[in-house]
N, C-alpha and C. Protein backbone atom coordinates (compact mmCIF):
# COMPACT_ATOMS: atom_id res chain seq x y z
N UNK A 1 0.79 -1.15 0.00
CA UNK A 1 0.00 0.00 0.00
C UNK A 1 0.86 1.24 0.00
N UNK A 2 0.14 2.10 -0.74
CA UNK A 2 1.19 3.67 -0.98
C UNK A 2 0.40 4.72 0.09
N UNK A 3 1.27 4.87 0.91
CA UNK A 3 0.97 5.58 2.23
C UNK A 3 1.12 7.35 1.66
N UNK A 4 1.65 7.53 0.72
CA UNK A 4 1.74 9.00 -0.20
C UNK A 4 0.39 9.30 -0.49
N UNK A 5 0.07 10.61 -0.30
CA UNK A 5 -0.70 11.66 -1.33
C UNK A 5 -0.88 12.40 -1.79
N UNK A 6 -1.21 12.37 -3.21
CA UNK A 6 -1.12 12.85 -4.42
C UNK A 6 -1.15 14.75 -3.95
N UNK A 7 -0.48 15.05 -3.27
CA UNK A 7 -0.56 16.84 -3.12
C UNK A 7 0.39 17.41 -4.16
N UNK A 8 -0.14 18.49 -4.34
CA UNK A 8 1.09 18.91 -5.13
C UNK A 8 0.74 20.81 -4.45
N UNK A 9 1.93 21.32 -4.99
CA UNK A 9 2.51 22.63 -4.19
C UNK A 9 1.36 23.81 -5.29
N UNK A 10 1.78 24.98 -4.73
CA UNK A 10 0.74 26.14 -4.95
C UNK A 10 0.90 26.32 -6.36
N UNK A 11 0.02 26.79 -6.58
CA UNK A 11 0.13 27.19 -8.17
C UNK A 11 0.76 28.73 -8.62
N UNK A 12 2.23 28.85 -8.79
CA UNK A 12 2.97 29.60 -8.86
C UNK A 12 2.48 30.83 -10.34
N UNK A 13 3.11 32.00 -10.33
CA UNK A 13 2.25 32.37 -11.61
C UNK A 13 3.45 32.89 -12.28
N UNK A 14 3.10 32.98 -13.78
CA UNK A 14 4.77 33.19 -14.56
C UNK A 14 5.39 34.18 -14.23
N UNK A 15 6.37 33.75 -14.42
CA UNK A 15 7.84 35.13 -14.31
C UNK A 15 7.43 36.10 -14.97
N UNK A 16 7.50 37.03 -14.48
CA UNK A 16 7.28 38.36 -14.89
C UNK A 16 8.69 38.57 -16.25
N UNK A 17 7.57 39.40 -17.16
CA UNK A 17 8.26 39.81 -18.41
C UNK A 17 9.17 41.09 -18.38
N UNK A 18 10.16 41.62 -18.59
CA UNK A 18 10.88 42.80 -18.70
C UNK A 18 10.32 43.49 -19.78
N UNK A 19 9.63 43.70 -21.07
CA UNK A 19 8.70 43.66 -22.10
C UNK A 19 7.20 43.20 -21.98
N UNK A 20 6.85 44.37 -22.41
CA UNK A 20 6.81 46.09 -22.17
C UNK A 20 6.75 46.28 -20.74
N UNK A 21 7.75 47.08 -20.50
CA UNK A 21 7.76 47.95 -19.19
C UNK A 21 6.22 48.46 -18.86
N UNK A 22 6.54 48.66 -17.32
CA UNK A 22 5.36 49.39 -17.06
C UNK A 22 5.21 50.85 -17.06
N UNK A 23 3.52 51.22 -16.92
CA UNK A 23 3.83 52.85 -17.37
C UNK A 23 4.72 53.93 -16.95
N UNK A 24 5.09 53.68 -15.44
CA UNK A 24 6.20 54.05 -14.56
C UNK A 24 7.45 54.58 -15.66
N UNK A 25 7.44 53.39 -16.45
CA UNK A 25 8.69 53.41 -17.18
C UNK A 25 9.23 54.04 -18.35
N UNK A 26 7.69 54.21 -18.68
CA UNK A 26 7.34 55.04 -20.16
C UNK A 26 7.54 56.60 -19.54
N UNK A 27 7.13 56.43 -18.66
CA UNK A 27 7.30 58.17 -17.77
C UNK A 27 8.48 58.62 -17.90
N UNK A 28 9.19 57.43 -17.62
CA UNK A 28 10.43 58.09 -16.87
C UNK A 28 11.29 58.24 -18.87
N UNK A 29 11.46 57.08 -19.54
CA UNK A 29 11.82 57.69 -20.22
C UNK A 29 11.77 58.33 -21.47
N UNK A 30 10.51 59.06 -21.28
CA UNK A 30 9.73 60.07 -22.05
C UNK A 30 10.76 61.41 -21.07
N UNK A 31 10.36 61.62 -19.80
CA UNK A 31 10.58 63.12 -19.32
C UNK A 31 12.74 62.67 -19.48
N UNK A 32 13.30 61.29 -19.39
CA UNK A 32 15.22 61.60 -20.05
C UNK A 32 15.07 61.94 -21.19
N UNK A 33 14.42 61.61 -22.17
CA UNK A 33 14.20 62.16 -23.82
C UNK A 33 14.28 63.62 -23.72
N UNK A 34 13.17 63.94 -22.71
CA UNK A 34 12.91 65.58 -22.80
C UNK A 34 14.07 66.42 -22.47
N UNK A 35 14.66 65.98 -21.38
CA UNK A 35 15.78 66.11 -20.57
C UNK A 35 17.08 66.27 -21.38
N UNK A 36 17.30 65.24 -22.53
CA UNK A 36 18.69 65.22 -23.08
C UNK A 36 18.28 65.91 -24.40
N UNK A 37 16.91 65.84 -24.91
CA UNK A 37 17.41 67.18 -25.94
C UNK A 37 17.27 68.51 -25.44
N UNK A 38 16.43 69.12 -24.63
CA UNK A 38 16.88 70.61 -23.64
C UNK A 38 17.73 70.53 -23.75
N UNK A 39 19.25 70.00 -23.27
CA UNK A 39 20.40 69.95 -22.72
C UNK A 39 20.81 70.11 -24.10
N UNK A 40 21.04 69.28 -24.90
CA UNK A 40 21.64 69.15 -25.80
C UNK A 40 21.30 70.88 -26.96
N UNK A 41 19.90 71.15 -26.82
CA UNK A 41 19.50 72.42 -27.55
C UNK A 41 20.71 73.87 -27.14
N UNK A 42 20.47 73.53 -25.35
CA UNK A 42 21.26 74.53 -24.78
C UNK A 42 22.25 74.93 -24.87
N UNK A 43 22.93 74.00 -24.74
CA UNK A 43 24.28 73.30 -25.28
C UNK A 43 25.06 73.55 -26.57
N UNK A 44 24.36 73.29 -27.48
CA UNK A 44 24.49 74.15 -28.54
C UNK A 44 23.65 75.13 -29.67
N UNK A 45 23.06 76.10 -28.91
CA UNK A 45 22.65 77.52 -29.26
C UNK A 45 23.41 77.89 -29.56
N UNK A 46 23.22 78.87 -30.76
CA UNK A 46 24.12 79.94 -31.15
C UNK A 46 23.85 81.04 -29.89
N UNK A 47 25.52 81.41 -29.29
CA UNK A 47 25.44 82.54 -28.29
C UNK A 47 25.88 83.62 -29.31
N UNK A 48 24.96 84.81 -28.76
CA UNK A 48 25.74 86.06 -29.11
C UNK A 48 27.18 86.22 -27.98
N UNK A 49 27.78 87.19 -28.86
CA UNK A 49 29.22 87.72 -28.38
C UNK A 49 29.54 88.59 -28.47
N UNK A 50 29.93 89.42 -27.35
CA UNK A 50 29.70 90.67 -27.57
C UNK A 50 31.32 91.02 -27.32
N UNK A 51 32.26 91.45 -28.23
CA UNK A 51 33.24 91.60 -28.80
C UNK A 51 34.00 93.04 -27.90
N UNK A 52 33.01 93.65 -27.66
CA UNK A 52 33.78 94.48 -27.13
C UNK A 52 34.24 94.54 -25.65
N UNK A 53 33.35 93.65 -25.03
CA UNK A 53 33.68 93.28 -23.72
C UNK A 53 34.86 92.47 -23.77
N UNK A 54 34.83 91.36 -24.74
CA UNK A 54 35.77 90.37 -24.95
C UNK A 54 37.31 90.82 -25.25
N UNK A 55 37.35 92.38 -25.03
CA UNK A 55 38.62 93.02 -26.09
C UNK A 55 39.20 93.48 -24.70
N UNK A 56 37.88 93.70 -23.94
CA UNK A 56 38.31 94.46 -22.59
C UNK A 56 38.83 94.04 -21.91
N UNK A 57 38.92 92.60 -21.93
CA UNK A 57 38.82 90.82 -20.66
C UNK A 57 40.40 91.10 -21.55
N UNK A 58 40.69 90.94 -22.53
CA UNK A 58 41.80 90.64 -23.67
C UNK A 58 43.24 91.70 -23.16
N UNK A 59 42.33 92.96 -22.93
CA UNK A 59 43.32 93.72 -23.01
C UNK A 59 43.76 93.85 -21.17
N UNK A 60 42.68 93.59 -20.21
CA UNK A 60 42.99 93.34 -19.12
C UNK A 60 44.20 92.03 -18.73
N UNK A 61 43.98 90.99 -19.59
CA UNK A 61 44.84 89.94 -19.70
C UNK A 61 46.35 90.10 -19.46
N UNK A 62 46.16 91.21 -21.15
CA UNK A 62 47.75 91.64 -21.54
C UNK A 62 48.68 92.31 -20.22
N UNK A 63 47.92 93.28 -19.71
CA UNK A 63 48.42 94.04 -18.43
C UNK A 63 48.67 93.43 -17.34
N UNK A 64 47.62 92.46 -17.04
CA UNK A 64 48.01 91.68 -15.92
C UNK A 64 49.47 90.40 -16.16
N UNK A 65 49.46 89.83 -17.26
CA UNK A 65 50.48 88.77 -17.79
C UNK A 65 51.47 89.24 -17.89
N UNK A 66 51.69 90.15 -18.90
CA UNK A 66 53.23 90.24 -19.55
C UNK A 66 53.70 91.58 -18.95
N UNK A 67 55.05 91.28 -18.54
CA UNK A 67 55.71 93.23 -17.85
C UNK A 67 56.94 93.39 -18.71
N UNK A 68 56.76 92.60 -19.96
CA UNK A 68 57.81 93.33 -21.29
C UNK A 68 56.81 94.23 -22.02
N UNK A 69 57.44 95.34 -22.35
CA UNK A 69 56.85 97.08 -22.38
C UNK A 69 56.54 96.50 -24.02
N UNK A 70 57.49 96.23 -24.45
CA UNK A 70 57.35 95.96 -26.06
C UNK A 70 56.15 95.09 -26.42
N UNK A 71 56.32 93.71 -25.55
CA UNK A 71 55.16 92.86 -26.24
C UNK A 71 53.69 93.06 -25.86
N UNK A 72 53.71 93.75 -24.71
CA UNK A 72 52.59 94.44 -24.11
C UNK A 72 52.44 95.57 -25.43
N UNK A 73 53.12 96.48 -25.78
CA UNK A 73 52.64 97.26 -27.32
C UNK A 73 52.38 96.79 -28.62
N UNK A 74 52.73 95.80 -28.90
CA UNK A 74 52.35 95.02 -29.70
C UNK A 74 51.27 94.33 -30.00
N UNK A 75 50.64 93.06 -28.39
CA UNK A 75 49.94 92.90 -28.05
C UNK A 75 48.34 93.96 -27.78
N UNK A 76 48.69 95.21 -27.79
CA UNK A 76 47.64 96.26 -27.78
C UNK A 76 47.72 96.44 -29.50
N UNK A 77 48.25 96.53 -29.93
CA UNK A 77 48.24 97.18 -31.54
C UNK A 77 47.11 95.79 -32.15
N UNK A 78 47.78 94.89 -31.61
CA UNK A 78 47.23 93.75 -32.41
C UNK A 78 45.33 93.50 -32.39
N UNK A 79 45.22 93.50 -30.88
CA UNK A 79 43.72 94.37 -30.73
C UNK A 79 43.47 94.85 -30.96
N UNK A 80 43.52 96.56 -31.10
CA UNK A 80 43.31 97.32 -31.56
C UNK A 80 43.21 97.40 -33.27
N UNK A 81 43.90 96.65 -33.72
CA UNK A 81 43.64 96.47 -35.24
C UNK A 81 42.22 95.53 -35.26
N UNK A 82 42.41 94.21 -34.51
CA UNK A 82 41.23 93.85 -34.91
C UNK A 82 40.11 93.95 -34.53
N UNK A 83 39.64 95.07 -33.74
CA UNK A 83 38.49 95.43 -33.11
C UNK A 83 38.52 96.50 -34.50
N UNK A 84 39.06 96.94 -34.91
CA UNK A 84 39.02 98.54 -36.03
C UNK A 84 38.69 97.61 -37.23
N UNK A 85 39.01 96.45 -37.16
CA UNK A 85 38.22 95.54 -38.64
C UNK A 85 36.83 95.73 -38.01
N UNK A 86 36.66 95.18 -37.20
CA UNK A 86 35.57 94.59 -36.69
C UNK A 86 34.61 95.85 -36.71
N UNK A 87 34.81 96.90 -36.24
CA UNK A 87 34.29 98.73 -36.64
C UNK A 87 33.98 98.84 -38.06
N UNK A 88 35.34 99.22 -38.50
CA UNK A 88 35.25 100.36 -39.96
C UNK A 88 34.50 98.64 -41.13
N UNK A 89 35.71 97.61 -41.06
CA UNK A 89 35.49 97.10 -41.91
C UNK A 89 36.80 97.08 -42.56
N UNK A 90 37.32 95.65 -43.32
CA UNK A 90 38.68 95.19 -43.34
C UNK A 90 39.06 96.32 -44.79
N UNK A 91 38.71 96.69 -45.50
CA UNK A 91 38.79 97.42 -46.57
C UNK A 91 39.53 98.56 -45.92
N UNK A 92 38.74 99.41 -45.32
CA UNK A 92 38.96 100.57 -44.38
C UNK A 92 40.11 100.56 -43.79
N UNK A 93 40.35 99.76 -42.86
CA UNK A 93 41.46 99.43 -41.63
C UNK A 93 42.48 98.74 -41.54
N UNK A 94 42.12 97.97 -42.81
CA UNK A 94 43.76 96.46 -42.46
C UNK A 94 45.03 97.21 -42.87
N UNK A 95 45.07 97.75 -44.08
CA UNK A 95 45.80 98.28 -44.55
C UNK A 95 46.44 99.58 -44.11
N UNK A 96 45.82 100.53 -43.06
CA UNK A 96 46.45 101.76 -42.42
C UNK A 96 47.61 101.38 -41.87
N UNK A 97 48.80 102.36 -41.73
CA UNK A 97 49.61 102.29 -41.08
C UNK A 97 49.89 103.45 -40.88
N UNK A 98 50.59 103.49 -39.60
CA UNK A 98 51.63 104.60 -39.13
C UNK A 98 50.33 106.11 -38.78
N UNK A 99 50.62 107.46 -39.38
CA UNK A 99 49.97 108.03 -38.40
C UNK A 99 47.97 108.07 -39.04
N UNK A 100 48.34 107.80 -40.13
CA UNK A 100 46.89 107.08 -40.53
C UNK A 100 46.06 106.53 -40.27
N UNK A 101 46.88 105.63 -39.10
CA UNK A 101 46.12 104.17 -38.81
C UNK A 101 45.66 105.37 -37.35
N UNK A 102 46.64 105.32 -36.88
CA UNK A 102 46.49 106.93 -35.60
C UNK A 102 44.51 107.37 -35.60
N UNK A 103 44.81 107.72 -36.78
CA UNK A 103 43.93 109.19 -36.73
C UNK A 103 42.54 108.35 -37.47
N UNK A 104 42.36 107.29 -37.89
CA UNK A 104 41.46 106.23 -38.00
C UNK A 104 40.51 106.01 -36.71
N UNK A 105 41.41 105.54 -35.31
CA UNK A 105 41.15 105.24 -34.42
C UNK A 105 40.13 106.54 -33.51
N UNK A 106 41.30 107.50 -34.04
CA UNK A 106 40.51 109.10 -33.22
C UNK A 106 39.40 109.18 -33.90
N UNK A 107 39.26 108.53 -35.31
CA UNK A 107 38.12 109.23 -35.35
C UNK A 107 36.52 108.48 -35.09
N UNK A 108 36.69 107.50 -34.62
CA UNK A 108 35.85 106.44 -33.95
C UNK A 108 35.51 106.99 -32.55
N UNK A 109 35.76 108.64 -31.77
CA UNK A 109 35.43 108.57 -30.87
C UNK A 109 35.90 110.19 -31.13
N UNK A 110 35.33 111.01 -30.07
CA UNK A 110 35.60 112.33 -29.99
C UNK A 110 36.89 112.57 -29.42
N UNK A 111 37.91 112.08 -29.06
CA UNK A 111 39.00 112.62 -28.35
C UNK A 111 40.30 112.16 -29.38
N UNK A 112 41.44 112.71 -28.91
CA UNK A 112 42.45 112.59 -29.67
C UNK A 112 43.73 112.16 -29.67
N UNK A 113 43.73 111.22 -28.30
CA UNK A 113 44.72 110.48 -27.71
C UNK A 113 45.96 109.56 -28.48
N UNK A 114 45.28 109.05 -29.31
CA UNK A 114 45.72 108.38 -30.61
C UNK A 114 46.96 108.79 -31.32
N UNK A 115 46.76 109.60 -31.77
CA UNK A 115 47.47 110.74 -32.51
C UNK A 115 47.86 111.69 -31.79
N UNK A 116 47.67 111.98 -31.08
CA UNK A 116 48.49 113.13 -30.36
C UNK A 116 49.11 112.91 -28.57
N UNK A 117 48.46 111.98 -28.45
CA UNK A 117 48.52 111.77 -27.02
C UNK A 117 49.82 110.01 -26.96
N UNK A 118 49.30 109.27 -25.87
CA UNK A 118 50.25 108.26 -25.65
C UNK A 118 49.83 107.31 -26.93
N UNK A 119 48.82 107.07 -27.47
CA UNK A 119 48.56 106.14 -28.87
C UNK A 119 49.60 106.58 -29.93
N UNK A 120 50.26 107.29 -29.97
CA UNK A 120 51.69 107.46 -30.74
C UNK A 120 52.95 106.65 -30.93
N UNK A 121 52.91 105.54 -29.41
CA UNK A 121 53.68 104.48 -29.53
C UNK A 121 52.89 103.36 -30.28
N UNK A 122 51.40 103.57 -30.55
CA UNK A 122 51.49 102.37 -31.37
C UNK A 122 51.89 102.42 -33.03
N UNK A 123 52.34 103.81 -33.06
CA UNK A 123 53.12 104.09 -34.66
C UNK A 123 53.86 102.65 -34.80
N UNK A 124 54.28 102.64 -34.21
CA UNK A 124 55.54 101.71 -34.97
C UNK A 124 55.74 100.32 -34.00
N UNK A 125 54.55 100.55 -32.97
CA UNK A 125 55.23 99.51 -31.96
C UNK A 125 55.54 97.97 -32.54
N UNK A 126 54.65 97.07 -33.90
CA UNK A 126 55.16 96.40 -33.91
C UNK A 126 56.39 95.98 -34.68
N UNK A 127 57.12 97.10 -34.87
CA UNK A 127 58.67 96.97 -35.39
C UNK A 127 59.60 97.42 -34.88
N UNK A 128 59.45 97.94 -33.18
CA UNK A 128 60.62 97.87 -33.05
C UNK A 128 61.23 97.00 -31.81
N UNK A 129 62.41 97.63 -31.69
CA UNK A 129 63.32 96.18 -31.04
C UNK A 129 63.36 96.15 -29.69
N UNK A 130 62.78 97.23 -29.19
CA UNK A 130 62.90 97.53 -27.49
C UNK A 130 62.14 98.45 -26.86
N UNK A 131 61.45 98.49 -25.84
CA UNK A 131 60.51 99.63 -25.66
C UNK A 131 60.62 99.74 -23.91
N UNK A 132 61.45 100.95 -23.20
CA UNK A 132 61.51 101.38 -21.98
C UNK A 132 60.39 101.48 -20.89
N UNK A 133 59.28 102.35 -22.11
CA UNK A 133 58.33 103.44 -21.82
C UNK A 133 57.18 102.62 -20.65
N UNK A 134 57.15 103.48 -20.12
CA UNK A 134 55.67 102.32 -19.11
C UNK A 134 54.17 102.52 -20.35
N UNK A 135 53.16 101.97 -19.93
CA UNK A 135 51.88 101.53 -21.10
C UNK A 135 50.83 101.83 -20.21
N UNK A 136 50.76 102.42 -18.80
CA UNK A 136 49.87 102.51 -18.32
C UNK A 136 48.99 103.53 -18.76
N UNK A 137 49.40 104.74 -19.32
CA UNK A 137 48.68 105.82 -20.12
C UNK A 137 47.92 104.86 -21.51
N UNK A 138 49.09 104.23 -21.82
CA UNK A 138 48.17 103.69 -23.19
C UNK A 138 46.86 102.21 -23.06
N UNK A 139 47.24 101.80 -22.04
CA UNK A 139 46.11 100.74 -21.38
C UNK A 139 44.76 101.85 -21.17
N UNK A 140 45.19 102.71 -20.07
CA UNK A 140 43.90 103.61 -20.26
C UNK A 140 43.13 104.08 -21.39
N UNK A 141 43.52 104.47 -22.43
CA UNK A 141 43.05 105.15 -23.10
C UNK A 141 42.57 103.74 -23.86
N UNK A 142 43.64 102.75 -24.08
CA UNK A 142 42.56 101.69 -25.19
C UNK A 142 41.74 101.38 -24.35
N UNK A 143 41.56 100.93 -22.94
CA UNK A 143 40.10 100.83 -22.31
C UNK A 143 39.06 101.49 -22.86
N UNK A 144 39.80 102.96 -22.31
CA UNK A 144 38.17 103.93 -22.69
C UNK A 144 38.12 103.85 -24.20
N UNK A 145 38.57 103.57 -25.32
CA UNK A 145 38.29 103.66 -26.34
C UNK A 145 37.36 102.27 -26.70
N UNK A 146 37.66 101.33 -26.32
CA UNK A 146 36.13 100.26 -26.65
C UNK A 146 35.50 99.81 -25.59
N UNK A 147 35.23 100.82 -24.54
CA UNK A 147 34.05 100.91 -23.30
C UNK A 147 33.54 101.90 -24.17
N UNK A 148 34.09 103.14 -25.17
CA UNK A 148 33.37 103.79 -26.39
C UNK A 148 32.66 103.30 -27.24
N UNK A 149 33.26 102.12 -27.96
CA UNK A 149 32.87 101.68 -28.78
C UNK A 149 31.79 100.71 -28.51
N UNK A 150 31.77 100.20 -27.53
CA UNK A 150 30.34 99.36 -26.87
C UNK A 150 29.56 100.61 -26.62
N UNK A 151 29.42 101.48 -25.93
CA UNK A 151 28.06 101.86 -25.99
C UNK A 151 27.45 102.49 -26.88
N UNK A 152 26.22 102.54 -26.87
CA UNK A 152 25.32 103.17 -27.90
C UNK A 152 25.43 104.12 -28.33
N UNK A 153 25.64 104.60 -29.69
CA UNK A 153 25.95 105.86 -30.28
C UNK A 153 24.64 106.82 -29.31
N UNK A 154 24.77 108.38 -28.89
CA UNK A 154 24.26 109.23 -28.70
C UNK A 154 22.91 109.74 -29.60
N UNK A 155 21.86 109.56 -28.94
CA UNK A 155 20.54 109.49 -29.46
C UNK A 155 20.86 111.17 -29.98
N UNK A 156 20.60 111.81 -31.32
CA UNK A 156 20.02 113.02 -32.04
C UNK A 156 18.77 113.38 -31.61
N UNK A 157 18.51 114.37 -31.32
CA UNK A 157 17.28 114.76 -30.49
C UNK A 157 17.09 115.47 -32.23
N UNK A 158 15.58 114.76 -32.45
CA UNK A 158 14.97 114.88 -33.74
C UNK A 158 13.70 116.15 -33.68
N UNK A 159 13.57 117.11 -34.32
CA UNK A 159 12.32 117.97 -33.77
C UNK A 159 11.46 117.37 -34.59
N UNK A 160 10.68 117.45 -34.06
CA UNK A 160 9.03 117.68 -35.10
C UNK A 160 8.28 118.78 -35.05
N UNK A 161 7.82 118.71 -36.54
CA UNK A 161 6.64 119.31 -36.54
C UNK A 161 5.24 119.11 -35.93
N UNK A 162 4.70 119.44 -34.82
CA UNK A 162 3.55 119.21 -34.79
C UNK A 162 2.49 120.22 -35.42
């Protein structure tokens, strides 16, 4: 005689599928989708640049880095040329030299530092072989000359007729 009976164990239910996720899951990566192209949009936008600040950071650089008088004049000429493309326009400006290029610059602003004042060492500064002179007069003045050139030309007070 078979003293066993026939039991058998609980009725287990299938393994759960990894396919299709649950909605939990669709949530989540619907809002990383959203997430990595924002980022990615942001990321690469065209930024504006505003050039004249960037000349200012540039020319602050030069003063703070280098305490050779020469490459510090050089280094200003070299800015200063290409902010005066970036102004007049390469036609206009590439080609000035000497007291031309001077009186170019003066005339981008009411004063006359350029040409008559300490902007006289940038006549020739990038040719020559040695330079004594201190640059702190000429740091000033290229400051104020494109903290000029950034702001807004002076509104013309227009009459009317009423």
């Amino acid at each position: 005689m078979n003293d066993e009976l026939p039991l058998r164990g609980p009725d287990m239910p299938d393994p759960l599928s990894w396919w299709p996720p649950a909605p939990g899951w669709w949530i989540v990566l619907i809002v990383m989708l959203i997430l990595t192209l924002t980022l990615r949009w942001w990321l690469m936008r065209p930024r504006t640049v505003n050039y004249w600040v960037e000349a200012q950071k540039q020319l602050t650089r030069i003063e703070q880095t280098t305490d050779d008088h020469l490459l510090q004049l050089q280094q200003i000429s070299s800015l200063l040329r290409r902010m005066a493309i970036l102004h007049f326009g390469r036609e206009e400006s590439a080609s000035l030299t000497g007291n031309a290029w001077l009186e170019l610059l003066d005339s981008a602003w009411p004063r006359d530092d350029f040409s008559r004042g300490a902007g006289v060492l940038l006549e020739d500064a990038p040719y020559r072989n040695r330079s004594e002179s201190s640059n702190s007069e000429l740091f000033s003045i290229t400051a104020d000359w494109l903290q000029y050139q950034q702001a807004p030309p002076p509104q013309e007070q227009v009459k009317q007729d009423v």
